[in-house]
Every structure is written in structure tokens, then in C-alpha cells.
Protein backbone atom coordinates (compact mmCIF):
# COMPACT_ATOMS: atom_id res chain seq x y z
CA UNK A 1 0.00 0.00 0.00
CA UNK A 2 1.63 3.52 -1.01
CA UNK A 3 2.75 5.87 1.99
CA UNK A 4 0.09 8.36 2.82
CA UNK A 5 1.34 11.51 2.78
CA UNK A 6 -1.61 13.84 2.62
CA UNK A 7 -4.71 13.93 4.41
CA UNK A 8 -8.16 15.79 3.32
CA UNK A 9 -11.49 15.86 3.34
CA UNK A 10 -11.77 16.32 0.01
CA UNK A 11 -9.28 15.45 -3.45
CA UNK A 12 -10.22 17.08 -6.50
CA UNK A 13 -8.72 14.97 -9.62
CA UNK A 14 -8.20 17.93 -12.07
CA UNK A 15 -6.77 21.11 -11.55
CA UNK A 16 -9.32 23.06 -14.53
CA UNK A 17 -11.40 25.36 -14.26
CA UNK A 18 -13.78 23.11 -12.90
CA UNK A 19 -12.15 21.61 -10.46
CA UNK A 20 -10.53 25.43 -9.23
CA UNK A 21 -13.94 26.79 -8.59
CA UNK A 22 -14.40 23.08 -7.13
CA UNK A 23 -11.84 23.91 -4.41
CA UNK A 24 -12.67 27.50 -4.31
CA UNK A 25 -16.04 26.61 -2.88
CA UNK A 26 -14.97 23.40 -0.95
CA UNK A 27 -12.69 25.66 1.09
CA UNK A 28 -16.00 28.39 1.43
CA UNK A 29 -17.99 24.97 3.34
CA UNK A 30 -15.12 24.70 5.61
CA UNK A 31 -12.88 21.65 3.90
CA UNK A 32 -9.83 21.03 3.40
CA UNK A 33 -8.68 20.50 -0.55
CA UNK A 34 -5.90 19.07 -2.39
CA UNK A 35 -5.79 19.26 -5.94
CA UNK A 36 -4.10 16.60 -8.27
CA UNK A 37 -3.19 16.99 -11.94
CA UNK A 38 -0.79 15.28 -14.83
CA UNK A 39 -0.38 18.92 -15.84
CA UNK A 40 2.71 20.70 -14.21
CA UNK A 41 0.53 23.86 -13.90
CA UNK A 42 -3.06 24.43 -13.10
CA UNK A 43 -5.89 25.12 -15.69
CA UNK A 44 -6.21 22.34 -17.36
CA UNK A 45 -6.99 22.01 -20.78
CA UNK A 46 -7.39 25.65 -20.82
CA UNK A 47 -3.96 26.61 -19.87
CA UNK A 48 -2.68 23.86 -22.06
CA UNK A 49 -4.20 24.30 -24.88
CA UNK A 50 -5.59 27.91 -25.61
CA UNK A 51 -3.75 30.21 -22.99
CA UNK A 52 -4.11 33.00 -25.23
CA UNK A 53 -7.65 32.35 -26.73
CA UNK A 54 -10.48 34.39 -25.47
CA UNK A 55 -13.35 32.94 -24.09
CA UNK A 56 -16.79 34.46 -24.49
CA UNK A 57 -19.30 31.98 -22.72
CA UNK A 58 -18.27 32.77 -18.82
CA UNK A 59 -21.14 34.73 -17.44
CA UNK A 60 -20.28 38.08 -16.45
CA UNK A 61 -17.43 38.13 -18.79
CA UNK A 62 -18.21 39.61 -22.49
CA UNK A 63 -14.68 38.19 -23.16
CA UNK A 64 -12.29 36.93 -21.41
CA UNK A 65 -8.33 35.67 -21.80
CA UNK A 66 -7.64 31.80 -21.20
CA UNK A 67 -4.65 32.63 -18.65
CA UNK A 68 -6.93 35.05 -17.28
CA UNK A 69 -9.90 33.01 -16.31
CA UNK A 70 -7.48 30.40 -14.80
CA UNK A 71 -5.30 33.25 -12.90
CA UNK A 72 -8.36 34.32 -11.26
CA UNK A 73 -10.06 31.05 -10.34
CA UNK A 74 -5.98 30.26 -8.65
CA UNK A 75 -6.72 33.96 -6.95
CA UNK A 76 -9.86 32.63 -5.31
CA UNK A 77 -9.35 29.08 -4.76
CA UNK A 78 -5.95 30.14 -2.73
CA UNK A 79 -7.99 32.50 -0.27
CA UNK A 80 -8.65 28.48 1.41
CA UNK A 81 -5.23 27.47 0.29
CA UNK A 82 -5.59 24.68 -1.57
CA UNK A 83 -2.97 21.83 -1.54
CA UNK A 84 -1.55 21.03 -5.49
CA UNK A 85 -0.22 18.39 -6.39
CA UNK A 86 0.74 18.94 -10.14
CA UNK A 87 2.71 16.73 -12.47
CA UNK A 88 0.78 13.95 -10.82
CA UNK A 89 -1.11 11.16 -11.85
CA UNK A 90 -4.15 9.56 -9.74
CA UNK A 91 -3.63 6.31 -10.73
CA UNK A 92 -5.75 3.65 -7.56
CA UNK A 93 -8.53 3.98 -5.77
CA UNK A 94 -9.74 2.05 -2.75
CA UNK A 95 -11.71 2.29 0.35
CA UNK A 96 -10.18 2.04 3.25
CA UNK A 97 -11.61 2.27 6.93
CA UNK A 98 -14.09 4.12 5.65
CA UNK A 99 -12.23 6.93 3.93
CA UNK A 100 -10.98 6.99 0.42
CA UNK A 101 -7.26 6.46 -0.86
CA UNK A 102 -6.05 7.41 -3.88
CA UNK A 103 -2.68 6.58 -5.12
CA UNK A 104 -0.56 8.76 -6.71
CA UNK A 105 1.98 7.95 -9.52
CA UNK A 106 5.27 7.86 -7.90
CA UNK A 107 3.93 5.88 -4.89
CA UNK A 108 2.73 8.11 -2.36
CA UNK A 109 -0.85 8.42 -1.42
CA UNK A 110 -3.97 10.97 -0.67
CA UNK A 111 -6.30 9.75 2.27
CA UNK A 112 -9.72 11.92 1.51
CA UNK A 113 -13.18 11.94 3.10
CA UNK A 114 -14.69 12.36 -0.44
CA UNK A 115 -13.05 12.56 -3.89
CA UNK A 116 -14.49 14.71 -6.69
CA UNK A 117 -13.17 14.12 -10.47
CA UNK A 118 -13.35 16.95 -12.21
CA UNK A 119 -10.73 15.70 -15.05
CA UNK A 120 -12.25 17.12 -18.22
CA UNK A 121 -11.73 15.26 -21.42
CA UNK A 122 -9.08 12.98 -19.11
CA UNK A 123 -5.30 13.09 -20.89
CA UNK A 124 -5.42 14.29 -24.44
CA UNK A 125 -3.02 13.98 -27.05
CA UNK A 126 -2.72 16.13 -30.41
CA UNK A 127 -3.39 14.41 -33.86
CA UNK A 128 -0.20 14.49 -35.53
CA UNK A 129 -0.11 16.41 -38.99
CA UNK A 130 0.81 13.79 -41.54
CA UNK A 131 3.44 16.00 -43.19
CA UNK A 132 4.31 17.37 -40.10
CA UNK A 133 7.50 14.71 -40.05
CA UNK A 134 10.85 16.16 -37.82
CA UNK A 135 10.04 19.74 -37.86
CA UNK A 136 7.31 19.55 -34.51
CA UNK A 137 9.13 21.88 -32.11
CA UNK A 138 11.18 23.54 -35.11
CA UNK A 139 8.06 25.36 -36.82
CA UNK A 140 5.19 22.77 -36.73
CA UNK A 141 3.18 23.43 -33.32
CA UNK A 142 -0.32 22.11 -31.79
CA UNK A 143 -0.30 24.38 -29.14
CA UNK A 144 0.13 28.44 -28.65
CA UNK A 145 1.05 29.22 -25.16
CA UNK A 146 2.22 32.54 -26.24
CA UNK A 147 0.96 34.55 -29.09
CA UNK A 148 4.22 37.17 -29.08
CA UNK A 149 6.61 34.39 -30.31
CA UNK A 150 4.93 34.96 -32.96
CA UNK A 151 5.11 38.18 -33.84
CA UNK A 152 6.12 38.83 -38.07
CA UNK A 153 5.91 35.38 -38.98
CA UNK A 154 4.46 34.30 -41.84
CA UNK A 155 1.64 31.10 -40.05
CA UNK A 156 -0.01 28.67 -42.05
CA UNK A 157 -3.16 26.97 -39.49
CA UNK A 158 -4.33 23.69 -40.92
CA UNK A 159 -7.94 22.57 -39.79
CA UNK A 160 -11.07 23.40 -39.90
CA UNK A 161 -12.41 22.96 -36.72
CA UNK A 162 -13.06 25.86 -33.84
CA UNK A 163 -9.33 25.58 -32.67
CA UNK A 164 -8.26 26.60 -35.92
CA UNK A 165 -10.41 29.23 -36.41
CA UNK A 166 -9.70 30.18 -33.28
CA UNK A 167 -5.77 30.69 -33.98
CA UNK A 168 -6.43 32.24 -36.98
CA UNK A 169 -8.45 35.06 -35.38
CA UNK A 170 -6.50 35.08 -32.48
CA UNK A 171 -3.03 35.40 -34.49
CA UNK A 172 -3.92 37.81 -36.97
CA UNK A 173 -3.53 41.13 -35.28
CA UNK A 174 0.02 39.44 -34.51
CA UNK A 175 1.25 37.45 -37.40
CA UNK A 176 2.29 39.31 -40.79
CA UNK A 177 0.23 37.27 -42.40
CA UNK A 178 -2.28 34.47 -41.57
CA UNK A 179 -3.83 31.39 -43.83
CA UNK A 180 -5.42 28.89 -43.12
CA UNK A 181 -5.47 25.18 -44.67
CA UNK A 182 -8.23 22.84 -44.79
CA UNK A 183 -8.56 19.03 -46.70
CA UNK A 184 -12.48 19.68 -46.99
CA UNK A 185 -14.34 22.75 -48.77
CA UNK A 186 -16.82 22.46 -45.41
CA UNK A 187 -15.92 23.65 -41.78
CA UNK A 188 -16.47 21.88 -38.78
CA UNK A 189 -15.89 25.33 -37.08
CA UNK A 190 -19.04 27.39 -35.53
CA UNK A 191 -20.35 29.46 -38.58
CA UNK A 192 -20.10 32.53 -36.65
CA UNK A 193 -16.42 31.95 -36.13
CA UNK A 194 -15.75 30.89 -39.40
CA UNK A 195 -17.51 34.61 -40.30
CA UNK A 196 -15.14 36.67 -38.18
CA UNK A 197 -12.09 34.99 -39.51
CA UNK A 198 -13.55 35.58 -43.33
CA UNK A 199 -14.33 39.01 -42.64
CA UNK A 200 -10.30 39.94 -42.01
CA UNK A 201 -9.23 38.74 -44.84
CA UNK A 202 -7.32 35.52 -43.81
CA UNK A 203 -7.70 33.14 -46.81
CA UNK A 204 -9.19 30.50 -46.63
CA UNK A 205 -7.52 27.31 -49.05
CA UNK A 206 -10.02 24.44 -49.81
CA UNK A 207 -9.64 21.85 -50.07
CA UNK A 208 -6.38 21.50 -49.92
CA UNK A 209 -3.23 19.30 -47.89
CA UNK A 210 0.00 20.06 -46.62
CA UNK A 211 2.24 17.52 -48.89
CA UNK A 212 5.67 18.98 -47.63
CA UNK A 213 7.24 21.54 -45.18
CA UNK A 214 10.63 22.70 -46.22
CA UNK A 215 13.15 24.64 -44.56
CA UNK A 216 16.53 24.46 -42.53
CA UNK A 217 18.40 24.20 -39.46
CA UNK A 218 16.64 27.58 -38.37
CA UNK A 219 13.15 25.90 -38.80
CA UNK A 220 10.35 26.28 -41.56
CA UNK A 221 10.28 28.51 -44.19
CA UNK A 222 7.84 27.51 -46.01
CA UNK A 223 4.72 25.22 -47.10
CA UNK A 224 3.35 23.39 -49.99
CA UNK A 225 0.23 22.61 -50.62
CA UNK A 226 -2.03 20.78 -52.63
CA UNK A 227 -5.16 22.57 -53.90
CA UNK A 228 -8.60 20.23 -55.17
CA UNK A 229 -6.14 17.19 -55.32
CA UNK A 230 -4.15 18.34 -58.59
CA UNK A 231 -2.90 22.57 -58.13
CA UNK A 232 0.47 23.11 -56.24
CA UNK A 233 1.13 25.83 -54.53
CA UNK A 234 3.46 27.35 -51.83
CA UNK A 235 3.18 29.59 -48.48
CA UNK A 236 5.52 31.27 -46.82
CA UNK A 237 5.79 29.87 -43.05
CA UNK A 238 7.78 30.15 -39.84
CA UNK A 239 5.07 28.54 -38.17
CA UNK A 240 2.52 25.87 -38.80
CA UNK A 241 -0.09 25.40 -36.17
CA UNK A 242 -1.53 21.80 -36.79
CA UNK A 243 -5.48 22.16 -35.40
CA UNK A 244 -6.37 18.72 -35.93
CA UNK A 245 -8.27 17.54 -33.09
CA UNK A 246 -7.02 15.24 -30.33
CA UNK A 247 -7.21 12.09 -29.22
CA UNK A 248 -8.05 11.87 -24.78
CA UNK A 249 -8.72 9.06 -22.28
CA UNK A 250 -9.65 8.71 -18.81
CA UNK A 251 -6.31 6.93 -17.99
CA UNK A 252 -6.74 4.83 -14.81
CA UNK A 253 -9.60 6.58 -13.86
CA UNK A 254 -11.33 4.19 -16.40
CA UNK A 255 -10.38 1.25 -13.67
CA UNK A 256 -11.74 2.87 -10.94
CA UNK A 257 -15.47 0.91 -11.12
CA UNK A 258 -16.79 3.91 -11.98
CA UNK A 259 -19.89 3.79 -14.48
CA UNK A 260 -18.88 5.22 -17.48
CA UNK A 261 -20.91 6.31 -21.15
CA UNK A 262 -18.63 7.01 -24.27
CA UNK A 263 -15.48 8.17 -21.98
CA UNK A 264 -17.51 10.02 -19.82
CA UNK A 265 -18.59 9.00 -15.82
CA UNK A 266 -22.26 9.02 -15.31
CA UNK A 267 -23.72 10.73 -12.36
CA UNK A 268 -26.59 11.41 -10.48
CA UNK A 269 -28.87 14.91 -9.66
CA UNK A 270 -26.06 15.32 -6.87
CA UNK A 271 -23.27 14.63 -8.81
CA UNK A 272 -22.60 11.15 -6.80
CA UNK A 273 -21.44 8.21 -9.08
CA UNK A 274 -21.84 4.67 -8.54
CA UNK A 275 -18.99 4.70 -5.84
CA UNK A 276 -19.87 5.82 -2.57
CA UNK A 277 -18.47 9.38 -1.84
CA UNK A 278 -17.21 9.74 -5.31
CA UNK A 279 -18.24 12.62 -7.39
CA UNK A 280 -17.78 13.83 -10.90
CA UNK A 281 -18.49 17.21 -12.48
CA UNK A 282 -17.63 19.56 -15.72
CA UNK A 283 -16.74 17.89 -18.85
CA UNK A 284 -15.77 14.41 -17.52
CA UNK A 285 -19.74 13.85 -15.97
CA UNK A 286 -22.73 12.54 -17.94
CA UNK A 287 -26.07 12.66 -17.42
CA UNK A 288 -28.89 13.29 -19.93
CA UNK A 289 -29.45 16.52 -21.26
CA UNK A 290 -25.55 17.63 -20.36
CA UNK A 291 -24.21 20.89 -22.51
CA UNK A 292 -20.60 20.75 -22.21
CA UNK A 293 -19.36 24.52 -21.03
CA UNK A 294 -17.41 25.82 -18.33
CA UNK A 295 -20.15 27.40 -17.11
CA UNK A 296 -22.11 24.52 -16.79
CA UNK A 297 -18.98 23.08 -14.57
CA UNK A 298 -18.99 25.38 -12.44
CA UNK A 299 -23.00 25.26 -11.22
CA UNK A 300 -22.07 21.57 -11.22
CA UNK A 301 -19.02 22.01 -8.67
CA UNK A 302 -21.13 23.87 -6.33
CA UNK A 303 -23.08 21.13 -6.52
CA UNK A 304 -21.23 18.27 -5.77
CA UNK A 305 -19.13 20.22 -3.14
CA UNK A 306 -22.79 21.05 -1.77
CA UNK A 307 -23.51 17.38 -1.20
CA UNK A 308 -20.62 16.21 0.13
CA UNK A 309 -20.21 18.51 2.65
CA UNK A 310 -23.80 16.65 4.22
CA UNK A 311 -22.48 13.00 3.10
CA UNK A 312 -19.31 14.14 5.12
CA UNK A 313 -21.43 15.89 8.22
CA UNK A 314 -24.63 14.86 8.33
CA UNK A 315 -25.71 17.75 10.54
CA UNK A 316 -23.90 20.48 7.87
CA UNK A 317 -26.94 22.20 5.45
CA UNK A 318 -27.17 20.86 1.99
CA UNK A 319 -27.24 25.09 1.19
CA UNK A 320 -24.65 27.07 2.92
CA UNK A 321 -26.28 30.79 2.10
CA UNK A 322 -25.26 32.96 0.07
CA UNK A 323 -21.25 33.93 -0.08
CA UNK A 324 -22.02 37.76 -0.71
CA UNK A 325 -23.73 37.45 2.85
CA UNK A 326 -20.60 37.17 4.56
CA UNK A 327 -18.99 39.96 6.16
């Protein structure tokens, strides 16, 4: 059995947005909180993924920055000081004299009253672009963390999804010039996206491939493509941001006897799964009728946090009042 060397009431499993305002409010009902995460940093799939992108479905927010939204959610979550244990994988669960115990990867181990999994789409991996070959890290990227690096490049984005899109509109007031690449003449991207991107001028090639990326030591200089499966033609490109979906799991989570429906863990009104004092909420729970936004996480943190605070102290209130009545 791995050494237990942290003690809680309650472990969140995913340091995202969901499972910030998840500690955030835990720490509000009087718990203690650790955090774990694979990630080295907190946010999640925000932080890894679209730092830099804004986000414009957070109520009270008309936009706002993905490093942003995840600096304040740290800001507020750390007025209970959270425990974080990044870089770290939950890999066991078991019950054990009536609390839970979740190993860690690395072999130590979290004793918690209750554990809430708030792991999002689980661990996700980039699709590779089939051209992409030795130049990932030298020119080819999945991933913008920050948008100054690149500052008077020539980019070429290849998708047509809303991460591309999102890229596109997101590195054109940056870039000194901006294209995007798709293999089909239709867009999986939201229409009004695809609109905004259109209306700046940032062609759009379709359909059309990336055959070969050519350059040097320095990295990529530029790209050819294949236009309607016969036309050749070439872009100049320092960068090439390959927006081609990923591929995610639930890791180990998926052995944890959990009930799950297409990758997702199914949960109750409360939030409760099929395991006694485990909970699930943002992305990673199902139930019928679910719309996948942050928003909708964070109603569902309160939630679960909510309910086990009573599973954990039967004499506690399901509904604490409201936090704008305290002094």
C-alpha cells in the first residue's frame, strides 16, 4: 500500500477550471482541498491548450483571456489554500476504513473523506499532422502558449475545426500574415467563427493538404500545398499550427469501477457516481441533457461540493447561504 502523505477531506482529480472553482467553494464549506493533476501547472486544458484564446461563454465576462480566467479562479481558490499536487497522476482507488485512498503515480498516497473528479476530457493527445514529419518543435506546433513568439511570422493553421479558427483570429492582429489550410471545402468550425475569420481577410484554401514543409536548421520557411487534389502551390511559413483535433482518455480513472458512457462518468442529480463518496463534475460527468461549457462546470461544482459537505457531516446544510452574505 503507497505511503500516505496527505490527508483531506476532500481530493479534487483535475486542476481546470472546474475543479478550481471546485476547491474554491470546498474551502467556502469549511474543507480542506488538495488538488491533483498530470499537468505541471493548473488550468487544465485551458492553460494547455488555448492560454491566449479568449473565451466568451463565462457569465459576467463579455470576453475573457484563457490565462486570465485560470489566474483568477488560482486567486480565489488560494484565499482556502488549496494543496496542489501537479505533475501527478491519480492512478488507484480504494476504500479504506471508511475513507478513500487514492494513489498517486510515484507511490505516495492521498487519504480523503470524499473525492471529486473533475478531469475534463481525461489526458489528451494532439493528432499528428501527416506532413508534419521532424520539424514539430522547429516550426510545426499544436499548441500556442504565447501569441508574441509569434510576432512577423508568416503562419499557415491547418484545420477546420473551432481551434483553428480560433488561432487564426487570435493570431492575426500578430502574425504578418495568416492562412489557413483545410482538406475539406466544409468547416467543422461554428459558422459565426468561421464569419469573423472571413471578414479579415485571412484566406481560406479548400480543399487543400500540406504535402511537404521545407526549410533548414533555423526551422520552416515555407509550405506546400495541394489545392482540389491536382494545383500546387506554396506559403511562406515560420510557423505551422496543426489544429487537428485530439485524441483523450480517462487513464486509470477508467479502472476505478466507476460507471462510465462514451469516456464520460455518469452521475446522479447530486453529482454522486456509482462509488460511494465519489463525485464527478464539468466535462468528464454525464447525465442526460448535459451541454458541455465551463459554465455549466462550475454550477455543477457547487453542486457536488454542496452534497458532500452533508455525506461528510450529516448535521452540515445541503445550502450554505449565500457567499455575498458574509462579512
Amino acid at each position: 500500500m503507497a505511503a500516505v502523505a496527505h490527508e483531506v477531506d476532500l481530493l479534487v482529480v483535475g486542476a481546470g477550471p472546474t475543479g478550481l472553482f471546485a476547491a474554491y467553494y470546498a474551502g467556502f464549506r469549511g474543507m480542506s482541498v488538495a488538488l491533483v493533476d498530470a499537468l505541471p501547472e493548473p488550468g487544465g486544458q485551458v492553460t494547455a491548450m488555448y492560454p491566449e484564446k479568449m473565451i466568451f461563454d463565462v457569465a459576467g465576462f463579455p470576453a475573457v483571456r484563457g490565462r486570465d480566467l485560470v489566474a483568477a479562479l488560482v486567486e480565489q481558490a488560494d484565499q482556502y489554500a488549496p494543496r496542489y499536487l501537479l505533475g501527478r497522476h491519480a492512478v488507484e482507488l480504494s476504500d479504506v476504513d471508511g475513507e478513500l485512498l487514492v494513489g498517486l503515480g510515484g507511490g505516495e498516497a492521498v487519504r480523503a473523506g470524499a473525492v471529486l473528479i473533475t478531469a475534463g476530457i481525461g489526458e489528451f493527445s494532439p493528432r499528428p499532422l501527416p506532413a508534419g514529419g521532424d520539424w514539430l518543435g522547429r516550426g510545426v506546433v499544436h499548441f500556442i502558449p504565447e501569441l508574441a513568439v509569434h510576432s512577423g511570422r508568416d503562419v499557415v493553421v491547418v484545420g477546420g475545426g473551432d481551434s483553428a479558427f480560433d488561432w487564426a483570429l487570435a493570431l492575426h492582429p500578430v502574425a504578418r500574415s495568416v492562412a489557413l489550410v483545410h482538406r475539406r471545402a466544409r468547416f467543422r468550425a461554428h459558422p459565426g467563427l468561421v464569419d469573423k475569420v472571413e471578414d479579415l481577410g485571412v484566406p481560406l484554401i479548400t480543399p487543400a493538404e500540406v504535402v511537404e514543409i521545407r526549410g533548414d536548421q533555423g526551422g520552416v520557411h515555407e509550405v506546400e500545398i495541394e489545392v482540389g487534389g491536382a494545383e500546387r502551390r506554396v506559403l511562406p511559413a515560420q510557423t505551422v499550427v496543426a489544429a487537428l483535433g485530439f485524441t483523450a482518455d480517462l487513464g486509470p480513472i477508467e479502472g476505478w469501477g466507476l460507471e462510465l458512457e462514451k469516456r464520460a462518468i455518469l452521475v446522479d442529480t447530486t453529482m454522486r457516481t456509482n462509488r460511494p463518496r465519489v463525485y464527478a463534475a464539468g466535462d468528464v460527468a454525464a447525465y442526460p441533457g448535459k451541454v458541455k461549457l465551463i459554465a455549466t462546470g462550475f454550477g455543477e461544482a457547487a453542486t457536488a461540493v454542496n452534497n458532500i459537505a452533508v455525506e461528510l457531516n450529516p448535521d452540515a446544510h445541503l445550502f450554505p447561504g449565500h457567499s455575498s452574505n458574509l462579512p
